[in-house]
Protein backbone atom coordinates (compact mmCIF):
# COMPACT_ATOMS: atom_id res chain seq x y z
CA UNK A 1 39.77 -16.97 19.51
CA UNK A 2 42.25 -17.09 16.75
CA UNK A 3 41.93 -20.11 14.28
CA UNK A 4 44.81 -22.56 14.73
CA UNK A 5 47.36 -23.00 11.82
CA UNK A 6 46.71 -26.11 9.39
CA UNK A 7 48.99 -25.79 6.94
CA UNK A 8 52.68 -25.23 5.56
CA UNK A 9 54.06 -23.91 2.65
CA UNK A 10 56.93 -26.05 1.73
CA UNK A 11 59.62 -24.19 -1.20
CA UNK A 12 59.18 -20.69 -2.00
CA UNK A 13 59.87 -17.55 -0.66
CA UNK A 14 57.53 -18.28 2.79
CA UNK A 15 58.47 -21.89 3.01
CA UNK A 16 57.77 -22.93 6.57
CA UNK A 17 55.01 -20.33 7.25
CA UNK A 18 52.38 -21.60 9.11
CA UNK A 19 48.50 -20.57 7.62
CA UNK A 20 45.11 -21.60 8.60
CA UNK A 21 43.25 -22.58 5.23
CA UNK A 22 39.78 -23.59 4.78
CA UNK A 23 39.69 -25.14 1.18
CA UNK A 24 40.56 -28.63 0.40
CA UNK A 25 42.20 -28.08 -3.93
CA UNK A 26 43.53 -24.83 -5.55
CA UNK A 27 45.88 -22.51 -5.71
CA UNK A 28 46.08 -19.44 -3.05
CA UNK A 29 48.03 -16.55 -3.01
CA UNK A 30 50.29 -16.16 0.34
CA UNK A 31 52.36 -13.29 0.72
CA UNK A 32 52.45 -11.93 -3.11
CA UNK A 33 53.34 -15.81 -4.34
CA UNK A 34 51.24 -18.96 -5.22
CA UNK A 35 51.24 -21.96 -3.07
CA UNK A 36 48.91 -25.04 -4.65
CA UNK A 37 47.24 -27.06 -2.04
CA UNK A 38 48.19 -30.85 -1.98
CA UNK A 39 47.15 -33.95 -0.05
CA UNK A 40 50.45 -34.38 1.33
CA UNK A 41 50.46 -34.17 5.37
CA UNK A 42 53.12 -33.14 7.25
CA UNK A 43 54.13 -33.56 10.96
CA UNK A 44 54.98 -30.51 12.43
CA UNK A 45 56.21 -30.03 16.14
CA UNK A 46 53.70 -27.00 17.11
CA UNK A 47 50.22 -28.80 16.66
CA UNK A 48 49.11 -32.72 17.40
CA UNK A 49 47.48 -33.02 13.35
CA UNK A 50 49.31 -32.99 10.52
CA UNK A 51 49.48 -29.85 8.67
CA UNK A 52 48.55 -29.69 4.74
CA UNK A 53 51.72 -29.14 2.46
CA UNK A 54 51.14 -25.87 0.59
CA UNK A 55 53.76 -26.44 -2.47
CA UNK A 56 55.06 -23.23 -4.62
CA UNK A 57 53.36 -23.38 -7.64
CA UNK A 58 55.94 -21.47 -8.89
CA UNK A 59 59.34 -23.51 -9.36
CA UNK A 60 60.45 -24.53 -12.55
C-alpha cells in the first residue's frame, strides 16, 4: 500500500504538490528545486491531519 501524502510545498515551482516525507528539519530536493521543512501545519481538504508546509528555500 502506497504511503499517504504528509506534506505541501507552499511557493515555488511545485507549490501545492502533495509528498509523503519522513524527516522532521532540512532541506529536500522535490522536483529539481529545494523545499526546507518547517513546523508550520496546514489543513488540507484530501487528508483528516494537517500536512507539513514544505517552503521554497529558494525565494529571495
Amino acid at each position: 500500500m502506497k504511503p499517504q501524502p504528509n506534506a505541501i510545498c507552499i511557493g515555488g515551482p511545485s507549490h501545492g504538490l502533495l509528498l509523503t516525507i519522513t524527516q522532521e528539519i532540512g532541506i529536500l530536493d522535490v522536483e529539481e528545486s529545494r523545499y526546507r521543512v518547517t513546523t508550520r501545519r496546514l489543513h488540507h481538504p484530501s487528508c483528516r491531519e494537517p500536512f507539513v508546509v514544505l517552503a521554497w528555500a529558494e525565494e529571495n
